[in-house]
C-alpha atoms as a PDB file:
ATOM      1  CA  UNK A   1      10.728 -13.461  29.770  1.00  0.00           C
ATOM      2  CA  UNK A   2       7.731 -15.196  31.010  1.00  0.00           C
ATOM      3  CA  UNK A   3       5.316 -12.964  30.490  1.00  0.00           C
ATOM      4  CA  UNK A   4       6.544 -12.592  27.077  1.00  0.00           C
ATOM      5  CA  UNK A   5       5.844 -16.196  26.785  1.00  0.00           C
ATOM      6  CA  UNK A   6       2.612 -15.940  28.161  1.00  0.00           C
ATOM      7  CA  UNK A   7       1.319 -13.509  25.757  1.00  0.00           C
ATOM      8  CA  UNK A   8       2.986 -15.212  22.878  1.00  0.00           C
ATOM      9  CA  UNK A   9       0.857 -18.036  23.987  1.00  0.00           C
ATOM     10  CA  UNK A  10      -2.354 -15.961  24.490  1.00  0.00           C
ATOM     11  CA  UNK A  11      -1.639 -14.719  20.674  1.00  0.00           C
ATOM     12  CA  UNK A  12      -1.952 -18.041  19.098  1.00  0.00           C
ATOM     13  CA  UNK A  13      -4.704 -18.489  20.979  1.00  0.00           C
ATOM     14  CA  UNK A  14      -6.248 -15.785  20.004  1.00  0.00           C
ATOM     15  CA  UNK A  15      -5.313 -15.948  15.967  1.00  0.00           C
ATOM     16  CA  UNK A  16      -5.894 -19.781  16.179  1.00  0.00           C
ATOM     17  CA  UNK A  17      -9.632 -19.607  18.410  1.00  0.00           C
ATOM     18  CA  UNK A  18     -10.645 -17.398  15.620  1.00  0.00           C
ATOM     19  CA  UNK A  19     -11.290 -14.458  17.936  1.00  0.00           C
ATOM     20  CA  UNK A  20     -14.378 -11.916  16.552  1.00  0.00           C
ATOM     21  CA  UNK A  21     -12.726  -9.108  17.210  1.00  0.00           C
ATOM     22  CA  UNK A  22      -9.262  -9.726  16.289  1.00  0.00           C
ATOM     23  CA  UNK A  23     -10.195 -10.973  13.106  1.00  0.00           C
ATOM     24  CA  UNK A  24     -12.851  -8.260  12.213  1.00  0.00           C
ATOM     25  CA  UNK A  25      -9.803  -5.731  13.097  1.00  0.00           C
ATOM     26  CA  UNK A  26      -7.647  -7.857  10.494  1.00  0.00           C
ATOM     27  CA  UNK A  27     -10.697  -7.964   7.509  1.00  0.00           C
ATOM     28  CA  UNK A  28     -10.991  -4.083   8.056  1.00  0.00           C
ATOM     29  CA  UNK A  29      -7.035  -3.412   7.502  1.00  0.00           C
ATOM     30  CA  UNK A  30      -6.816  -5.808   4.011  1.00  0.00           C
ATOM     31  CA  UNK A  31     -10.484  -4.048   3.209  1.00  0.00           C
ATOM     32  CA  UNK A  32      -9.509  -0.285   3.258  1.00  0.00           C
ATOM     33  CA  UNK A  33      -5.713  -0.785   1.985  1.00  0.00           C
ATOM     34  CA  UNK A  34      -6.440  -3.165  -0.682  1.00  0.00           C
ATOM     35  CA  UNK A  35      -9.296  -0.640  -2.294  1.00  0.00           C
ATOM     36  CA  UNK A  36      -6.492   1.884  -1.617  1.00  0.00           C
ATOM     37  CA  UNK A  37      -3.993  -0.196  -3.906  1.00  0.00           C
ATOM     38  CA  UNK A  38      -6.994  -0.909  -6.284  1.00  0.00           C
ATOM     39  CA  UNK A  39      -7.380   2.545  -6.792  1.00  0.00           C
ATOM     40  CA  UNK A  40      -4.388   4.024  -6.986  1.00  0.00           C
ATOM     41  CA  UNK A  41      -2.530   1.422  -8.636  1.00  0.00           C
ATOM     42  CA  UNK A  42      -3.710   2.529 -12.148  1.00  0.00           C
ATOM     43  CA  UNK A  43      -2.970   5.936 -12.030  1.00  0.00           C
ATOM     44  CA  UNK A  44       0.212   5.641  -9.926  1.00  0.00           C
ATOM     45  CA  UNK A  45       1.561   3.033 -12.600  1.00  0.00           C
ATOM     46  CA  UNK A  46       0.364   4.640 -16.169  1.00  0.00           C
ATOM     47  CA  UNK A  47       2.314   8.180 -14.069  1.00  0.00           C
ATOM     48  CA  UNK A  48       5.397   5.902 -14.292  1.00  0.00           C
ATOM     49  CA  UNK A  49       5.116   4.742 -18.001  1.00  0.00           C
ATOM     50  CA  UNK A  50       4.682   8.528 -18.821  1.00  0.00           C
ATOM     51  CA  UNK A  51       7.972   9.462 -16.824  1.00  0.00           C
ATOM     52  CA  UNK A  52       9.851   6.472 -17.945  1.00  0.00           C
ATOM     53  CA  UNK A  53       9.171   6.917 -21.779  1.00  0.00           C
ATOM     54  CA  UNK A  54       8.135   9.864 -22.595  1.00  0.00           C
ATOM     55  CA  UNK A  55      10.081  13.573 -22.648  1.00  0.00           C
ATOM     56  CA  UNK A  56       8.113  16.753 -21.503  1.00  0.00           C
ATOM     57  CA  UNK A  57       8.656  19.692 -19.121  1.00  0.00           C
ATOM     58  CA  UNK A  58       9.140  19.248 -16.591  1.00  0.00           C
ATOM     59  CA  UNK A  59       9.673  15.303 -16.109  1.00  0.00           C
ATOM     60  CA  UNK A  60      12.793  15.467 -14.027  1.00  0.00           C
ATOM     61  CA  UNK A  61      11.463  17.876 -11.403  1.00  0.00           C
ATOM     62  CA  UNK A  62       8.432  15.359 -11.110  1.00  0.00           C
ATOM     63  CA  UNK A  63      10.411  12.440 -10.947  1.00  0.00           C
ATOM     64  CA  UNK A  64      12.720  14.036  -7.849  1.00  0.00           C
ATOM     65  CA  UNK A  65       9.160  14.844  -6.380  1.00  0.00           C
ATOM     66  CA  UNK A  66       7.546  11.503  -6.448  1.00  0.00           C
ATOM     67  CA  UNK A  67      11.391  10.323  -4.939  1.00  0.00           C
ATOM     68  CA  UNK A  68      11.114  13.120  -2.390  1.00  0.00           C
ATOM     69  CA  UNK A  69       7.825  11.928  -1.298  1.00  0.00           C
ATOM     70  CA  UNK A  70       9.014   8.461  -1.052  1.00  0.00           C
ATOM     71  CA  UNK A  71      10.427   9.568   3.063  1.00  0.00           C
ATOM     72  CA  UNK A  72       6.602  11.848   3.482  1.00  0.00           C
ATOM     73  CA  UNK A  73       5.827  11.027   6.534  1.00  0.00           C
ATOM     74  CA  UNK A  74       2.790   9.407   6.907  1.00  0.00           C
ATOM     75  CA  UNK A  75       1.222  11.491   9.941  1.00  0.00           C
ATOM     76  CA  UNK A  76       1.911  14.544   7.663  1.00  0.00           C
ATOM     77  CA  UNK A  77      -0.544  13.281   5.187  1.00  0.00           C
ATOM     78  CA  UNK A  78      -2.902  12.134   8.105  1.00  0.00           C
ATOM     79  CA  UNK A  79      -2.908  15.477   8.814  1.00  0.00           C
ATOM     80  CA  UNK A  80      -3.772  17.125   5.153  1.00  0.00           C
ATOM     81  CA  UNK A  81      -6.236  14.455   4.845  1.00  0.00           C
ATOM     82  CA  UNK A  82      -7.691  15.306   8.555  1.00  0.00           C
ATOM     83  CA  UNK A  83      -7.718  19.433   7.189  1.00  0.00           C
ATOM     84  CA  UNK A  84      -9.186  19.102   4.092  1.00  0.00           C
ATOM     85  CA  UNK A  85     -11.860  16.711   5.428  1.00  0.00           C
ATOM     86  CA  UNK A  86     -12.796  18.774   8.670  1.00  0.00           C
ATOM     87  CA  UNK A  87     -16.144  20.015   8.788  1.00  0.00           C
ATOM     88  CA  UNK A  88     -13.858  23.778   8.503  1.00  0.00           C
ATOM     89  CA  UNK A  89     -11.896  22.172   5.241  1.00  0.00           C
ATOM     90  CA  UNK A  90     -13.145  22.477   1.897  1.00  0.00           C
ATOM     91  CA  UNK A  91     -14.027  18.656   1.656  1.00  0.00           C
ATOM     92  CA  UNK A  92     -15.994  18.762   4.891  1.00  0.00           C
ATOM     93  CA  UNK A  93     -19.589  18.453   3.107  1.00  0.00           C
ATOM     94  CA  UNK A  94     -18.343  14.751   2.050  1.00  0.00           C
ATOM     95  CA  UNK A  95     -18.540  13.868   5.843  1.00  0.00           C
ATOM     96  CA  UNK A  96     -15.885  11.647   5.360  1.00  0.00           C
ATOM     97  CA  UNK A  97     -13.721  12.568   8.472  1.00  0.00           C
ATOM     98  CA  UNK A  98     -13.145   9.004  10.651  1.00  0.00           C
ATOM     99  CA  UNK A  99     -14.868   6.987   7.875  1.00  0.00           C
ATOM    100  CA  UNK A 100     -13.099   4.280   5.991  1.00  0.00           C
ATOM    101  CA  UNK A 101     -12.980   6.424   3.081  1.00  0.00           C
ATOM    102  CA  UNK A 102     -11.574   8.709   4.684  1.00  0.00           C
ATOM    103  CA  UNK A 103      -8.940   6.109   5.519  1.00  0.00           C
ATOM    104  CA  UNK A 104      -8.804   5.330   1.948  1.00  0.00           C
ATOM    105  CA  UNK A 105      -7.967   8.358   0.587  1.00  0.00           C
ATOM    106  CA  UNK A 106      -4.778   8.761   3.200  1.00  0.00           C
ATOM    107  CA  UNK A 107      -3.372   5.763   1.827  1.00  0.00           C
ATOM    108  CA  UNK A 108      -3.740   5.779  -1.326  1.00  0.00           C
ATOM    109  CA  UNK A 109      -1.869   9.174  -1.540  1.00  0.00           C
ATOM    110  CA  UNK A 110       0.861   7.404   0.619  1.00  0.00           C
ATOM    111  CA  UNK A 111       1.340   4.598  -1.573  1.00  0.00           C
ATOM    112  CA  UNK A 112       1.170   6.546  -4.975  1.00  0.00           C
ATOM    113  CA  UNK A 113       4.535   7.876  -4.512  1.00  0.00           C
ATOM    114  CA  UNK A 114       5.843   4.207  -3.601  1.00  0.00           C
ATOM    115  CA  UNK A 115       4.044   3.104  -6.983  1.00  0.00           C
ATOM    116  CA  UNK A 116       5.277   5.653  -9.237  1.00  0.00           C
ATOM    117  CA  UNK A 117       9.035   5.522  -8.188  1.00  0.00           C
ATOM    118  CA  UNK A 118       9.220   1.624  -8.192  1.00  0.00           C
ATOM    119  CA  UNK A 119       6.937   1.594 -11.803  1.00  0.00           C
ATOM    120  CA  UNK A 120       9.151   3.931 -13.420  1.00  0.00           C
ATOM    121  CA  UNK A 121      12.374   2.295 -12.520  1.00  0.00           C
ATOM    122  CA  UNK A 122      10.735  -1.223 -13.905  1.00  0.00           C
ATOM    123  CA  UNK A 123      10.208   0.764 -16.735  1.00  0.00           C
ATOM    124  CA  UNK A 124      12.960   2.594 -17.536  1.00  0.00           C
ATOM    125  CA  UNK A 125      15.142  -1.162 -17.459  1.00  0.00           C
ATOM    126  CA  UNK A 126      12.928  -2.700 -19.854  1.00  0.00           C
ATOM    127  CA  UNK A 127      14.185  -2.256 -23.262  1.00  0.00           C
ATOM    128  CA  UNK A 128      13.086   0.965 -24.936  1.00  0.00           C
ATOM    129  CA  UNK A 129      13.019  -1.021 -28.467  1.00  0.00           C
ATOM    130  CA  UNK A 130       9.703  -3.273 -26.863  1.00  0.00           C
ATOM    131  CA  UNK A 131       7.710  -0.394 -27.018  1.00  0.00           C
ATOM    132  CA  UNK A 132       8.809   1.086 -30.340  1.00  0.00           C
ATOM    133  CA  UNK A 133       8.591  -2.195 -31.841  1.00  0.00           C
ATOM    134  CA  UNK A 134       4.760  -2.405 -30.401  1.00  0.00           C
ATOM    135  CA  UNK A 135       3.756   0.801 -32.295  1.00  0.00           C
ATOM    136  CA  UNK A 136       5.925  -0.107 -34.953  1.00  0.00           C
ATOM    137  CA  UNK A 137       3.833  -3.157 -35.760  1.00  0.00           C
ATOM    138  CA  UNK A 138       0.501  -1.192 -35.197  1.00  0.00           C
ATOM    139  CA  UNK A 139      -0.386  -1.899 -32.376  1.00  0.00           C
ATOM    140  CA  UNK A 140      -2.708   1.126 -30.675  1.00  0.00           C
ATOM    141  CA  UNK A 141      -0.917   2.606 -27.732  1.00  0.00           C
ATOM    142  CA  UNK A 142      -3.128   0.948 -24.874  1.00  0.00           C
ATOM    143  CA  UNK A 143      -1.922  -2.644 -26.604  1.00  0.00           C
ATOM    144  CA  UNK A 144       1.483  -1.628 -26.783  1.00  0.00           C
ATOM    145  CA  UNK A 145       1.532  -0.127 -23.255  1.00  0.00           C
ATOM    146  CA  UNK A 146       0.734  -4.183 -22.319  1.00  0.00           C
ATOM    147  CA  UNK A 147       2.941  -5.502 -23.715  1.00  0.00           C
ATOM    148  CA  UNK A 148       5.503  -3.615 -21.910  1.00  0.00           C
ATOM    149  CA  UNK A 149       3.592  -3.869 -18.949  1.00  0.00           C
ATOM    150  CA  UNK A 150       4.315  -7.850 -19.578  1.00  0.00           C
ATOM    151  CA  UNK A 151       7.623  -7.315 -20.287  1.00  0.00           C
ATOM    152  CA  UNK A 152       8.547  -5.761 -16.591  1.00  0.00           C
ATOM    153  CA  UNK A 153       5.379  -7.570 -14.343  1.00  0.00           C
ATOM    154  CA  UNK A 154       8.062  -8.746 -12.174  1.00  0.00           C
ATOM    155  CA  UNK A 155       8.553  -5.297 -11.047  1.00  0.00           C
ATOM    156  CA  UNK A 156       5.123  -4.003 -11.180  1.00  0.00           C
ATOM    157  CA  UNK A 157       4.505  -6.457  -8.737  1.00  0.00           C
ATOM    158  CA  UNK A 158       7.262  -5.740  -6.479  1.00  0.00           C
ATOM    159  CA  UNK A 159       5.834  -2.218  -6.747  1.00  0.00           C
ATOM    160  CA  UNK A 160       2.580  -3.271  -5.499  1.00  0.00           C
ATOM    161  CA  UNK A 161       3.264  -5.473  -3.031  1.00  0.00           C
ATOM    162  CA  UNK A 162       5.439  -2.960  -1.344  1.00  0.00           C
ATOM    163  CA  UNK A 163       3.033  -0.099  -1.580  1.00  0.00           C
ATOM    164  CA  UNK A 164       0.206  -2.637   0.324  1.00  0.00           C
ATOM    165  CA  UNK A 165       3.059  -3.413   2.832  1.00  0.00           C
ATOM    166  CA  UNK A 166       3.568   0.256   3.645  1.00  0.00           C
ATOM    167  CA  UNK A 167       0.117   1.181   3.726  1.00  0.00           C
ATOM    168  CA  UNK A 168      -1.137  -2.120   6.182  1.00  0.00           C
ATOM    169  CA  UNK A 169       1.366  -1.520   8.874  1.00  0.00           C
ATOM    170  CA  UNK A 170       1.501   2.515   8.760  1.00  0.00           C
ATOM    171  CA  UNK A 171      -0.465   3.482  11.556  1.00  0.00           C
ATOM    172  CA  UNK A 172      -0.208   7.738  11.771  1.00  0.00           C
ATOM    173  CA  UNK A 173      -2.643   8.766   9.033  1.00  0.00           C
ATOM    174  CA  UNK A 174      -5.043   6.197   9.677  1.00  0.00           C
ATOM    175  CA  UNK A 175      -5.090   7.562  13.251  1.00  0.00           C
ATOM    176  CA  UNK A 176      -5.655  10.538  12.279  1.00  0.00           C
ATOM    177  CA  UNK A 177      -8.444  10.401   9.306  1.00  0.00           C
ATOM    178  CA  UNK A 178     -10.259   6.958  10.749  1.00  0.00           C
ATOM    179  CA  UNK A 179     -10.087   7.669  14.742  1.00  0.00           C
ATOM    180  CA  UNK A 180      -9.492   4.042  15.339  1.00  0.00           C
ATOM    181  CA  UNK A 181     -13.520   3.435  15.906  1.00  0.00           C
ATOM    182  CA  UNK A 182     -14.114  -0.166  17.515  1.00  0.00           C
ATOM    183  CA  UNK A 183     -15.657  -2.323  14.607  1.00  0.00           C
ATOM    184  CA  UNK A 184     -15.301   0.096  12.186  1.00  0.00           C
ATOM    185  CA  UNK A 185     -12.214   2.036  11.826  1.00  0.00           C
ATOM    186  CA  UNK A 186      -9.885   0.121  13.578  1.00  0.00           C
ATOM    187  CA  UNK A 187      -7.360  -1.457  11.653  1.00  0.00           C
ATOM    188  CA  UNK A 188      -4.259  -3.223  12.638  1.00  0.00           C
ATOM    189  CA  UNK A 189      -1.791  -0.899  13.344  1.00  0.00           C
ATOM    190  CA  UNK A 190      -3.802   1.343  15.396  1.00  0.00           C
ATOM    191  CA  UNK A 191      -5.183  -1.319  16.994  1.00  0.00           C
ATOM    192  CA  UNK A 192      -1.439  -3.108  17.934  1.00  0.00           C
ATOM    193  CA  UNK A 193      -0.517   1.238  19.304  1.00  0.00           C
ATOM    194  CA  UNK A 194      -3.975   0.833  21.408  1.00  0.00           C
ATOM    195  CA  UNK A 195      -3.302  -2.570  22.879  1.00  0.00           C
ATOM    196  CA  UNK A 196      -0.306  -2.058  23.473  1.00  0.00           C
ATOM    197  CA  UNK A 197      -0.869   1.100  25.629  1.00  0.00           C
ATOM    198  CA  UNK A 198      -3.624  -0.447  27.658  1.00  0.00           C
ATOM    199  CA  UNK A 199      -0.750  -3.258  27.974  1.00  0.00           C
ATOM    200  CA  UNK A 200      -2.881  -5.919  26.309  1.00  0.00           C
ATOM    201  CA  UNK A 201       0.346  -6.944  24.842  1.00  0.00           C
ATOM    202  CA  UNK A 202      -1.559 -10.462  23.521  1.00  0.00           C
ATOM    203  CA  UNK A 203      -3.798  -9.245  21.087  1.00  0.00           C
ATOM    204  CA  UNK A 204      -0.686  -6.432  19.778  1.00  0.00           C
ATOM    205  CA  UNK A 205       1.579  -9.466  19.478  1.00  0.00           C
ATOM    206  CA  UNK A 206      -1.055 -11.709  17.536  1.00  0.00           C
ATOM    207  CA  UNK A 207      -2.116  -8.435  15.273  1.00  0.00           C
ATOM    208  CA  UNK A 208       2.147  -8.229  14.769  1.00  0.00           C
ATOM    209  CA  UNK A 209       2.319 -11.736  13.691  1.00  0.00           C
ATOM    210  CA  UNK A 210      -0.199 -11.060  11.058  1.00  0.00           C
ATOM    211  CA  UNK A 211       2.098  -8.221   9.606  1.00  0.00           C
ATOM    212  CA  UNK A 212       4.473 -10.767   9.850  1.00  0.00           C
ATOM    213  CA  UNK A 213       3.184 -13.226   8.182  1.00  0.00           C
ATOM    214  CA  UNK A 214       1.807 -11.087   5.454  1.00  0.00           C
ATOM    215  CA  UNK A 215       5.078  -9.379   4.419  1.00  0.00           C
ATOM    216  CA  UNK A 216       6.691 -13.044   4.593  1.00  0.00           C
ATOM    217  CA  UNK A 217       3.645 -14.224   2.199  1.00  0.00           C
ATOM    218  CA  UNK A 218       4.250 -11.351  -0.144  1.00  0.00           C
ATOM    219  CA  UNK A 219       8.002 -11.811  -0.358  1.00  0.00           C
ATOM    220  CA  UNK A 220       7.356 -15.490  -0.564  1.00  0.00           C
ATOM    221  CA  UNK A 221       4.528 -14.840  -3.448  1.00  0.00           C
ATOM    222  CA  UNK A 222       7.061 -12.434  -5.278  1.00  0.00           C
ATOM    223  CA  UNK A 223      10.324 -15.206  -5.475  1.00  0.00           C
ATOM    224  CA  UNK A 224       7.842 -17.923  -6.799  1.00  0.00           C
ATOM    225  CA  UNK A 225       6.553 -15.709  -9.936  1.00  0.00           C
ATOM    226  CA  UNK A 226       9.960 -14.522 -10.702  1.00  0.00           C
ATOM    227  CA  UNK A 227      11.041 -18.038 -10.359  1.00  0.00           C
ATOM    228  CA  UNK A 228       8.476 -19.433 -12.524  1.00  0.00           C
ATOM    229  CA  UNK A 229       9.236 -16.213 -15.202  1.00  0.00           C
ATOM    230  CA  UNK A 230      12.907 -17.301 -15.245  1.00  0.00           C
ATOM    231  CA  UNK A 231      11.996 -21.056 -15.596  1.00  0.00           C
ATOM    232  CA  UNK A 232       9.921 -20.268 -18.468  1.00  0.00           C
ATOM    233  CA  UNK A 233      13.002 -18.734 -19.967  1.00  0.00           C
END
């Protein structure tokens, strides 16, 4: 129990002393998964608008798809990501293999699934007459796509903040694609799995609190918009 204490103590230190290291470890993890969100947030989203209002072939097999990939595990995608990028895969001339992009790309096909699902259930439980009502009143589709998207922000957002959750703390594909490079590719969770194995338990307990914190802080940021939506009501 002590020398649980001990590095408890030694994480503070570390998080509070402002430690180089540590934090350049933390800047790189918000850096590569929140261009991940930023790029596939757009798609992922305007994929669940199309499923939730819209009939084609088709749309029920995608929908169990995107659900399916929901439980993709995220070393499986590590490894498509590692194949295609290898200098024997048939993205190899990008020379992207243990880059941040590289790092990029895994997660944002990881959280794109996570992003579709969650958008098209907010969706689908808005009402269906917002939309027709938009177009009714001539409004051009990409206005009356905002409006919805107004109507349901609530769960947009919960969508987002849960894909950035699952894509800061998921350690396999980053692994895998980014090769946890000291001050470059080394992001939090690989870092906490490397730490941890060399038994530098204080710097994989100060990285943890940061997950911590952060998913507290989202959850936190989440209850104060919806609170302030149904105040406003």
């Amino acid at each position: 129990m002590s020398s649980l204490t001990d590095a408890t103590l030694d994480a503070f230190h570390l998080l509070l002393s402002g430690d180089p290291e540590l934090w350049e470890i933390i800047g790189i993890s918000f850096r590569v998964s929140g261009t991940a969100i930023l790029i596939s947030a757009p798609l992922a989203l305007l994929t669940g608008f199309f499923l939730a209002y819209f009939m084609f072939p088709l749309r029920r097999v995608l929908i169990s798809l995107f659900n399916t990939l929901l439980a993709f595990p995220a070393v499986v995608v590590g490894l498509v990501v590692y194949l295609l990028l290898s200098n024997q895969g048939p993205l190899g001339d990008w020379k992207l293999l243990f880059t941040q992009g590289a790092m990029v790309i895994a997660q944002s096909i990881l959280c794109i699934p996570i992003l579709v699902s969650m958008g098209h259930s907010a969706f689908q439980a808005a009402d269906q007459r917002v939309w027709e009502t938009a177009r009714t009143l001539g409004k051009v589709p990409v206005a009356a796509f905002f409006v919805v998207v107004n109507e349901v922000k609530f769960g947009l957002l919960a969508a987002l903040f849960a894909g950035f959750g699952r894509i800061i703390a998921e350690v396999g594909a980053s692994m895998m694609v980014g090769g946890n490079i000291l001050h470059y590719t080394r992001n939090i969770p690989t870092a906490i799995a490397l730490e941890t194995s060399k038994g530098n338990f204080a710097q994989g307990i100060a990285l943890g609190m940061v997950l911590l914190f952060l998913a507290f802080f989202l959850n936190a940021t989440l209850q104060y918009f919806q609170g302030k939506g149904s105040l406003s009501h």
